[in-house]
PDB file of N, CA and C in Angstrom:
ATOM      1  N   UNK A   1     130.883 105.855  89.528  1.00  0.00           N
ATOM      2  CA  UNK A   1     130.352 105.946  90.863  1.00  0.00           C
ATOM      3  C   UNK A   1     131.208 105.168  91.843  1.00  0.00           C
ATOM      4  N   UNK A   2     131.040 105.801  93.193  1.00  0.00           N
ATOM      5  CA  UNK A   2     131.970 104.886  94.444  1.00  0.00           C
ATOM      6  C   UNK A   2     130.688 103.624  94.917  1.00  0.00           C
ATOM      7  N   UNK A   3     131.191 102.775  94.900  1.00  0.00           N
ATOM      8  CA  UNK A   3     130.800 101.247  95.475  1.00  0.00           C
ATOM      9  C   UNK A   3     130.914 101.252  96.951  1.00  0.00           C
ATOM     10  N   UNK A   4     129.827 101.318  98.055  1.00  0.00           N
ATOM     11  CA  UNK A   4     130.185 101.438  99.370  1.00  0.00           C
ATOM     12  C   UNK A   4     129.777  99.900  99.929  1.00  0.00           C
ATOM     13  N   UNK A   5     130.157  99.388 100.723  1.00  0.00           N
ATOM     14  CA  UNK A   5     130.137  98.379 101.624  1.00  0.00           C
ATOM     15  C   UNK A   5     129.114  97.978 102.542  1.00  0.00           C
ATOM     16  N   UNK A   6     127.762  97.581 102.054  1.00  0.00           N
ATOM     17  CA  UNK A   6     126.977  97.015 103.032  1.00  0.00           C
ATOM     18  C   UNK A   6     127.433  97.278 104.585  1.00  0.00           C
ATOM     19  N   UNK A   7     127.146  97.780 105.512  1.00  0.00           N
ATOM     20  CA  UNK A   7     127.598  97.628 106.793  1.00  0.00           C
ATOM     21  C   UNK A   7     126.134  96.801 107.765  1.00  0.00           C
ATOM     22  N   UNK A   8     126.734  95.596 107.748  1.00  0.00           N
ATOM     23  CA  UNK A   8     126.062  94.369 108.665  1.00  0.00           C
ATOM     24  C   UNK A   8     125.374  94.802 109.869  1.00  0.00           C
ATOM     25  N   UNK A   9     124.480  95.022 110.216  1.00  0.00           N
ATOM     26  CA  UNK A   9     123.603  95.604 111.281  1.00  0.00           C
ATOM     27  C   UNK A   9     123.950  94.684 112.794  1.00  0.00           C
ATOM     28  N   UNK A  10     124.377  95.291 113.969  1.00  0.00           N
ATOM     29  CA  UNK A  10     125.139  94.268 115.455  1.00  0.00           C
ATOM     30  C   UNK A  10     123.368  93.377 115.829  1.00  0.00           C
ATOM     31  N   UNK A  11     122.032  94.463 115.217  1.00  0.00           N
ATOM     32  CA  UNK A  11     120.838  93.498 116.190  1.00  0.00           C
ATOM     33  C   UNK A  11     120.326  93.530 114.949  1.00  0.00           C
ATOM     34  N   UNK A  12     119.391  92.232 115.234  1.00  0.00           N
ATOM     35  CA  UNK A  12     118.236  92.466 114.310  1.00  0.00           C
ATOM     36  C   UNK A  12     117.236  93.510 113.760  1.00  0.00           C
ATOM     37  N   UNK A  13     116.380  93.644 113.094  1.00  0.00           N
ATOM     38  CA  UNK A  13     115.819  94.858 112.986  1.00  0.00           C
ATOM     39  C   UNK A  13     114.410  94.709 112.952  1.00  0.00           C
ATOM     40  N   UNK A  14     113.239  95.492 113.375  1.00  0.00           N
ATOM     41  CA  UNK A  14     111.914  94.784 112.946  1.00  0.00           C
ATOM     42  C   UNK A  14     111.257  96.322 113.005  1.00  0.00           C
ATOM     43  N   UNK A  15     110.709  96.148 111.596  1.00  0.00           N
ATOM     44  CA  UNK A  15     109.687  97.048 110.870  1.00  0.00           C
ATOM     45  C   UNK A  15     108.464  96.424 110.810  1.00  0.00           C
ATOM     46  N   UNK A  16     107.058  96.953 111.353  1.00  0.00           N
ATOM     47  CA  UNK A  16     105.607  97.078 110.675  1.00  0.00           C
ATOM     48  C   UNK A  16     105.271  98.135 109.733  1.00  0.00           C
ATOM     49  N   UNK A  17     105.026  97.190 108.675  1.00  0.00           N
ATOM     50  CA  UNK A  17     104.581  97.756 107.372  1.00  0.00           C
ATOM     51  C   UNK A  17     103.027  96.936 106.946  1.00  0.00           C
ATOM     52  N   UNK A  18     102.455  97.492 105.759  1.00  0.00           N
ATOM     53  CA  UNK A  18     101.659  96.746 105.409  1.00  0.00           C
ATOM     54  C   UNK A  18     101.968  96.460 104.190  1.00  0.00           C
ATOM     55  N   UNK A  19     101.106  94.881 104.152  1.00  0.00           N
ATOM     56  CA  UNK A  19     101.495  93.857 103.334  1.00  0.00           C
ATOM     57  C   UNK A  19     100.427  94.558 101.962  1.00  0.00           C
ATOM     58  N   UNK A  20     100.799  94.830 100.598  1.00  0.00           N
ATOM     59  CA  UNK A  20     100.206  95.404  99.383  1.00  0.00           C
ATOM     60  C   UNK A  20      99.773  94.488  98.514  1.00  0.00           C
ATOM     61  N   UNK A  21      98.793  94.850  97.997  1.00  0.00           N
ATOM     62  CA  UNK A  21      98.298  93.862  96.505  1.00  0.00           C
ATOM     63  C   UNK A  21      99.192  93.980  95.882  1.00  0.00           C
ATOM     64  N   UNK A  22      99.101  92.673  95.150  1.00  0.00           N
ATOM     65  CA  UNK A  22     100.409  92.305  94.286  1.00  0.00           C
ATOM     66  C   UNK A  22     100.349  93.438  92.811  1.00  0.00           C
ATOM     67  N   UNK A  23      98.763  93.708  92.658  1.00  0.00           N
ATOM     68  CA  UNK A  23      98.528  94.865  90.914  1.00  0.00           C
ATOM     69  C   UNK A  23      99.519  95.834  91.265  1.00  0.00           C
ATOM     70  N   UNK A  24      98.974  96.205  92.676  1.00  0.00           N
ATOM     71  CA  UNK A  24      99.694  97.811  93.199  1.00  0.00           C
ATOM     72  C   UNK A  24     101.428  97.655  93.117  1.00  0.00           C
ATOM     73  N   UNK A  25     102.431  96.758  93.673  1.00  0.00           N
ATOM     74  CA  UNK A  25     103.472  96.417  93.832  1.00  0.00           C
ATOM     75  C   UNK A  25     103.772  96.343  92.616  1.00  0.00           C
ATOM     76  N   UNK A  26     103.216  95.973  91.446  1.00  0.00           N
ATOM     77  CA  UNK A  26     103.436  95.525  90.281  1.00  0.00           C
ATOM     78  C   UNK A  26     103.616  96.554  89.844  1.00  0.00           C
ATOM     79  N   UNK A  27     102.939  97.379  89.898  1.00  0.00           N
ATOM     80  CA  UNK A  27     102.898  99.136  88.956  1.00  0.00           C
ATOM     81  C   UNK A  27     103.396 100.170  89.574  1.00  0.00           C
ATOM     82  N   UNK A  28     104.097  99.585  91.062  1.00  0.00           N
ATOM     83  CA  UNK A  28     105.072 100.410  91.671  1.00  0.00           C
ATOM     84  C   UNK A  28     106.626 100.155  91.539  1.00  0.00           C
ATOM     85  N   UNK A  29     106.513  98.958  91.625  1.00  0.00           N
ATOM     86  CA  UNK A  29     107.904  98.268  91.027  1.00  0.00           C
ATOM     87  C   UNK A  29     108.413  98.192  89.463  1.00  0.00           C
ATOM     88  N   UNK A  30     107.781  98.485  89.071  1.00  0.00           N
ATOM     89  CA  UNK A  30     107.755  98.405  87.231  1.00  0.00           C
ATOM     90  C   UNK A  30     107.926  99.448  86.488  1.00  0.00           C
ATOM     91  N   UNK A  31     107.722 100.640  87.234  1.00  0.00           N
ATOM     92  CA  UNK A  31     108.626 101.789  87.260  1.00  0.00           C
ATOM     93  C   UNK A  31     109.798 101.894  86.885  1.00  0.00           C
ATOM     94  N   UNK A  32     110.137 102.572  85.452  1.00  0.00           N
ATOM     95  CA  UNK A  32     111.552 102.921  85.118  1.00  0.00           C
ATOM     96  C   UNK A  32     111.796 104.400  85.508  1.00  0.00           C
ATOM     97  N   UNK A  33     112.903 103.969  86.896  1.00  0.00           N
ATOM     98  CA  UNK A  33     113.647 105.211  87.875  1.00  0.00           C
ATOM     99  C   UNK A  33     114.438 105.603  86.768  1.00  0.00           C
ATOM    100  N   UNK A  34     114.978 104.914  85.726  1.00  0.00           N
ATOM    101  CA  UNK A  34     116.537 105.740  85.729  1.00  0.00           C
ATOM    102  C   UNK A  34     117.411 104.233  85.840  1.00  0.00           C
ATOM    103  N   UNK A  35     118.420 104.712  85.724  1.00  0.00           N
ATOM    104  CA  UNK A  35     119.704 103.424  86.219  1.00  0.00           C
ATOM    105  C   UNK A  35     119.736 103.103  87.195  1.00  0.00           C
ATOM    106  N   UNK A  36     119.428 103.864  88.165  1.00  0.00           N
ATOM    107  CA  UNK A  36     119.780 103.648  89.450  1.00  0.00           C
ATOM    108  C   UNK A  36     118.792 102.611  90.313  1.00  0.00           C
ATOM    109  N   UNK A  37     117.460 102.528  89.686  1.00  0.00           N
ATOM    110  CA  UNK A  37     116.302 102.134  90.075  1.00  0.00           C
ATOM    111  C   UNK A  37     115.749 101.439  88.767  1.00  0.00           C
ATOM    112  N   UNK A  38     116.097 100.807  88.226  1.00  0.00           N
ATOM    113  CA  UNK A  38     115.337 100.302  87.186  1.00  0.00           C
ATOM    114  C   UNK A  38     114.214  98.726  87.269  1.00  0.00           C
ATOM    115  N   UNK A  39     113.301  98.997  86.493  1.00  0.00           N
ATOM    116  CA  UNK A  39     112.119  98.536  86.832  1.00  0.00           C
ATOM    117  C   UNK A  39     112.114  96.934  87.220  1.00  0.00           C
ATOM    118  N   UNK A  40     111.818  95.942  88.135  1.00  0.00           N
ATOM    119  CA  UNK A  40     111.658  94.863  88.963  1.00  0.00           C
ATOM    120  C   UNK A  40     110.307  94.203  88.959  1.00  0.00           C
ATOM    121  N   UNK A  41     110.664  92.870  87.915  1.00  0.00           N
ATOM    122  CA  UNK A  41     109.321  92.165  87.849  1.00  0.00           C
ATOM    123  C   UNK A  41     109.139  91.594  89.278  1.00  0.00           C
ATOM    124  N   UNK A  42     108.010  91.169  89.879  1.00  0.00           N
ATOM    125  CA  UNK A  42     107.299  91.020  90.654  1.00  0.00           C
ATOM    126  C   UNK A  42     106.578  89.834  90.523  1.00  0.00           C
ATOM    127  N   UNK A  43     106.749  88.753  91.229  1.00  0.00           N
ATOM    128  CA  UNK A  43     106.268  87.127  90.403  1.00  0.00           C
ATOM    129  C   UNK A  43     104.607  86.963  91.609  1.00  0.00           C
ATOM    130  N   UNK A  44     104.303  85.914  91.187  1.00  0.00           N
ATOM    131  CA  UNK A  44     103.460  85.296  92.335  1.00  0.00           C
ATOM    132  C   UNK A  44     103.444  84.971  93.553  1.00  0.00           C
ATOM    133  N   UNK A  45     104.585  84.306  93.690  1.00  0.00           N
ATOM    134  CA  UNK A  45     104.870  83.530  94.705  1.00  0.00           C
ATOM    135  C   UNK A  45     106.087  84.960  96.042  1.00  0.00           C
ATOM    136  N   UNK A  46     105.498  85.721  95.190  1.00  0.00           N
ATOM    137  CA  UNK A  46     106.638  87.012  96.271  1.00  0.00           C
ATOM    138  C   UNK A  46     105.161  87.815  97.050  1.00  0.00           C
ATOM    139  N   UNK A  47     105.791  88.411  98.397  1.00  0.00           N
ATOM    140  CA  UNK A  47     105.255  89.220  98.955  1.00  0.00           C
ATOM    141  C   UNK A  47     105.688  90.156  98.967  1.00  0.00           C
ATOM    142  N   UNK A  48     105.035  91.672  99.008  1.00  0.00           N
ATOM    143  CA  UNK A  48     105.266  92.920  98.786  1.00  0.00           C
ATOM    144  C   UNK A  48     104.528  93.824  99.735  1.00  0.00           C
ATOM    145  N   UNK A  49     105.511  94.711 100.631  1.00  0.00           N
ATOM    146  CA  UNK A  49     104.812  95.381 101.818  1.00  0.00           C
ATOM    147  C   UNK A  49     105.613  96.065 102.039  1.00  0.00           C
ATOM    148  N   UNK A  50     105.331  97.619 102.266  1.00  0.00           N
ATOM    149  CA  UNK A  50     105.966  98.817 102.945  1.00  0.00           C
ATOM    150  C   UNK A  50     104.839  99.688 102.700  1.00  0.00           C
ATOM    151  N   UNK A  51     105.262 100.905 102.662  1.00  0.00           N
ATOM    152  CA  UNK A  51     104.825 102.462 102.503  1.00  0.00           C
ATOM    153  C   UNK A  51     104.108 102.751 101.093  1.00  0.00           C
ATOM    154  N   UNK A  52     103.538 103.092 100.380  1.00  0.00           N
ATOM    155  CA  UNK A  52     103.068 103.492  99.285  1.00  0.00           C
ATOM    156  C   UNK A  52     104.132 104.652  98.735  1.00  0.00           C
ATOM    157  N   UNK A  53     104.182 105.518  99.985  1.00  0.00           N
ATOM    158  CA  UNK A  53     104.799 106.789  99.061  1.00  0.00           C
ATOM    159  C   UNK A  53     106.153 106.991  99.794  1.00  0.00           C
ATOM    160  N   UNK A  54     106.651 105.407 100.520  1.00  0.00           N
ATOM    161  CA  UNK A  54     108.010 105.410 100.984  1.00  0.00           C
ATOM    162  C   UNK A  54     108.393 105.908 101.949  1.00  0.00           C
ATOM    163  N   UNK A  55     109.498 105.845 102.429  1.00  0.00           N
ATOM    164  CA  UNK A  55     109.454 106.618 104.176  1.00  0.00           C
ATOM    165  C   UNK A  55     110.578 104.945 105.120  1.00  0.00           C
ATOM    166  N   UNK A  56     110.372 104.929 105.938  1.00  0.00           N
ATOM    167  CA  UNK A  56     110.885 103.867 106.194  1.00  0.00           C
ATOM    168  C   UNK A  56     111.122 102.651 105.839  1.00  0.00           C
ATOM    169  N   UNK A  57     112.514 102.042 106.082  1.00  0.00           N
ATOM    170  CA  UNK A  57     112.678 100.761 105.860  1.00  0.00           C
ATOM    171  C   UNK A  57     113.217  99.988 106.869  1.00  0.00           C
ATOM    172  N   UNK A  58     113.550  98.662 106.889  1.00  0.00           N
ATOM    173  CA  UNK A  58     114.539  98.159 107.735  1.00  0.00           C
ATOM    174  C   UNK A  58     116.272  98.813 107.680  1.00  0.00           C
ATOM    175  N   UNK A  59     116.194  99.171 107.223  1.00  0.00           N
ATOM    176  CA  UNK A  59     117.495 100.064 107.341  1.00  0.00           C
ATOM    177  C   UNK A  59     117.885 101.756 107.982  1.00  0.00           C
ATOM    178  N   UNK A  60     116.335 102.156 107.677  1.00  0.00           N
ATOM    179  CA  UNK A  60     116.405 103.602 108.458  1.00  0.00           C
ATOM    180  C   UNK A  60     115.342 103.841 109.223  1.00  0.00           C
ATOM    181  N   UNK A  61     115.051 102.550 110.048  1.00  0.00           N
ATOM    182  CA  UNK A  61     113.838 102.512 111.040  1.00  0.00           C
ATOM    183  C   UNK A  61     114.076 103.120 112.223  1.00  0.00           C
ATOM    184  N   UNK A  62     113.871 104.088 113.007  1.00  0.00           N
ATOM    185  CA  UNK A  62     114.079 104.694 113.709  1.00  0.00           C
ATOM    186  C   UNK A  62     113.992 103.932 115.267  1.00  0.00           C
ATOM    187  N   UNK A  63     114.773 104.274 115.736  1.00  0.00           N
ATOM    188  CA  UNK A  63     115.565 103.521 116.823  1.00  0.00           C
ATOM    189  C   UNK A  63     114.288 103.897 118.481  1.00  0.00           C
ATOM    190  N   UNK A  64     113.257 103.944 118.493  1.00  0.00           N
ATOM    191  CA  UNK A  64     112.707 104.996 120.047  1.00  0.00           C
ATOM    192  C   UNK A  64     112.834 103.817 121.277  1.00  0.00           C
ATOM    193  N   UNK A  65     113.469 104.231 122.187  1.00  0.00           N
ATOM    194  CA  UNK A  65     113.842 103.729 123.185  1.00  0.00           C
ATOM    195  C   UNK A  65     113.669 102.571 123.900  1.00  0.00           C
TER     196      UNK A  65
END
């Protein structure tokens, strides 16, 4: 596979999401994708918040005026 280069964002970025129970995050993250995605323990002391069935992030948050 090609290795691409983080490209550093010029502004900050700010997404509202909601913040998830840690069971739910746990059994969403723990999920074996494949290689590409492979499964991510999830501790206590972490917070876990976005989309359920995915969709935006801080990276492809849509820009409205």
């Amino acid at each position: 596979g090609v290795t691409v280069p983080a490209v550093t964002p010029r502004r900050l970025r700010e997404l509202q999401v909601p913040v998830l129970a840690l069971g739910l995050c746990r059994r969403l993250y723990g999920t074996d994708l494949g290689g590409a995605l492979p499964p991510r323990p999830i501790q206590d002391d972490m917070v876990c918040a976005g989309q359920v069935q995915g969709g935006a992030d801080s990276c492809k948050v849509s820009t409205a005026g």
